[in-house]
N, C-alpha and C. Protein backbone atom coordinates (compact mmCIF):
# COMPACT_ATOMS: atom_id res chain seq x y z
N UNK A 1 0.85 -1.20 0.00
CA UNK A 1 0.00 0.00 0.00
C UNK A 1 0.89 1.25 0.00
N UNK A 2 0.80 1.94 -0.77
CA UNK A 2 1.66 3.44 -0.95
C UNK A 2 0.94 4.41 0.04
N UNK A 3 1.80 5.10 0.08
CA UNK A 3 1.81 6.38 1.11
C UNK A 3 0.58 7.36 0.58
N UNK A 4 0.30 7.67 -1.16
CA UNK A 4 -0.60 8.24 -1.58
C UNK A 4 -2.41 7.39 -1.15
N UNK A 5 -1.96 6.30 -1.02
CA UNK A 5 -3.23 5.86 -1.18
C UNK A 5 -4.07 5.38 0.49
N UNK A 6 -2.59 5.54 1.11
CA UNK A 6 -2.95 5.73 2.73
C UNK A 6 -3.21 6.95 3.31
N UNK A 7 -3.29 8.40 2.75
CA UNK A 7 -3.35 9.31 2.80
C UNK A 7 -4.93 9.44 2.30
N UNK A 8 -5.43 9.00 1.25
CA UNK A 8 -6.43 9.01 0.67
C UNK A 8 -7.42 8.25 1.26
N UNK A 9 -7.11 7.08 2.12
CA UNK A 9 -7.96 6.39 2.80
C UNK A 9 -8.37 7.35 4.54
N UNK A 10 -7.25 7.87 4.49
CA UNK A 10 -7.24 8.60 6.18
C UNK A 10 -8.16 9.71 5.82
N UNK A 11 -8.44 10.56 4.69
CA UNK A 11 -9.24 11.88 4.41
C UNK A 11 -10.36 10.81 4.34
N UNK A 12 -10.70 9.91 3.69
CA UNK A 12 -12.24 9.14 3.75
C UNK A 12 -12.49 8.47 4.80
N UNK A 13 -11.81 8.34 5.88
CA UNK A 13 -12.10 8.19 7.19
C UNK A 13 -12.44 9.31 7.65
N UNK A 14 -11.93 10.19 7.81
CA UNK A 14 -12.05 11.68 8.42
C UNK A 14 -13.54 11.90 8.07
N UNK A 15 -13.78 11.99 6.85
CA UNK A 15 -14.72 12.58 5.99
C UNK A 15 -15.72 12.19 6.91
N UNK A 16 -16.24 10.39 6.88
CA UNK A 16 -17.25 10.08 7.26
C UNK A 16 -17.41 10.10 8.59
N UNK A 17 -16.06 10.16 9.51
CA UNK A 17 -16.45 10.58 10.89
C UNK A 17 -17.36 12.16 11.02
N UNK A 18 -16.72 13.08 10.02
CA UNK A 18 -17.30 14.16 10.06
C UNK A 18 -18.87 14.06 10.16
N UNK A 19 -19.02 13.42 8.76
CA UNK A 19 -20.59 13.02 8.25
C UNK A 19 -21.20 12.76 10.05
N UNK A 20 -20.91 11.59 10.45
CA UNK A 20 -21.38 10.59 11.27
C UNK A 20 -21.56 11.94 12.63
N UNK A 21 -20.85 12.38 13.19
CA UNK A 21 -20.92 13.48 13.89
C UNK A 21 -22.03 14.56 13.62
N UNK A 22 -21.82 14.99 12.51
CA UNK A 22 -23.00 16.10 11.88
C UNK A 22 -24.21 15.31 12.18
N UNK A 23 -24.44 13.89 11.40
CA UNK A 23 -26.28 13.61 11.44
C UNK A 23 -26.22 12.96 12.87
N UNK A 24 -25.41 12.91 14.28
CA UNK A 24 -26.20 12.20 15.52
C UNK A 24 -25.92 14.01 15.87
N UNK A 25 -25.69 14.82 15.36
CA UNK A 25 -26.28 16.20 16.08
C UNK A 25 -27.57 16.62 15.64
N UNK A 26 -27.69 16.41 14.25
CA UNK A 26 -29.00 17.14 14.14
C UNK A 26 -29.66 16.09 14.39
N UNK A 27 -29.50 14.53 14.97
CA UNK A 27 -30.86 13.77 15.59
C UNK A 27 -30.89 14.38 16.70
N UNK A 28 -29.76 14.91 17.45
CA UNK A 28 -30.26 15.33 19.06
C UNK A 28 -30.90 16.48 19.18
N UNK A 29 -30.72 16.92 17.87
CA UNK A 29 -31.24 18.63 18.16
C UNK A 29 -32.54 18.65 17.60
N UNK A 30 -32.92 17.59 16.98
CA UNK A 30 -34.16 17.24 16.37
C UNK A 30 -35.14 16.71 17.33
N UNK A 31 -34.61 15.50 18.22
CA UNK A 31 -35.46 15.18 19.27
C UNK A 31 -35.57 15.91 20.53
N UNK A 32 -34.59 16.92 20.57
CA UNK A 32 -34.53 17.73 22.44
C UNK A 32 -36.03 18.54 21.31
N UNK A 33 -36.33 19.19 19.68
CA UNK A 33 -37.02 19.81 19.57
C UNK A 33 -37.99 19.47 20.06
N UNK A 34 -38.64 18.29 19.41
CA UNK A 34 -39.52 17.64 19.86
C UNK A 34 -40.14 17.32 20.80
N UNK A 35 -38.95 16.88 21.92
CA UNK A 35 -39.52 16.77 23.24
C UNK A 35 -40.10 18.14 23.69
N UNK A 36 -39.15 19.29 23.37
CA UNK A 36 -40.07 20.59 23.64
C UNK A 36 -41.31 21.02 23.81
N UNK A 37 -41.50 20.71 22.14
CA UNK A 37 -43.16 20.96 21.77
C UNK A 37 -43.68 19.94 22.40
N UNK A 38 -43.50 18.94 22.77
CA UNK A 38 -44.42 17.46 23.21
C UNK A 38 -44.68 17.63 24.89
């Protein structure tokens, strides 16, 4: 495995941790809404 393509795998790790982070925030910020109004 080359150095370019381990580099390229570590940004598409990153990436989807990002992803994965972003949508369990807007579920929490979606359900604290909810519970609000409820």
């Amino acid at each position: 495995m080359t150095i370019k393509q381990h580099e390229r795998l570590a940004d598409l790790a990153m990436g989807c941790v990002i992803f994965l982070s972003g949508f369990l925030a807007a579920l929490v910020t979606v359900s604290v809404m909810l519970a609000g109004h409820a």
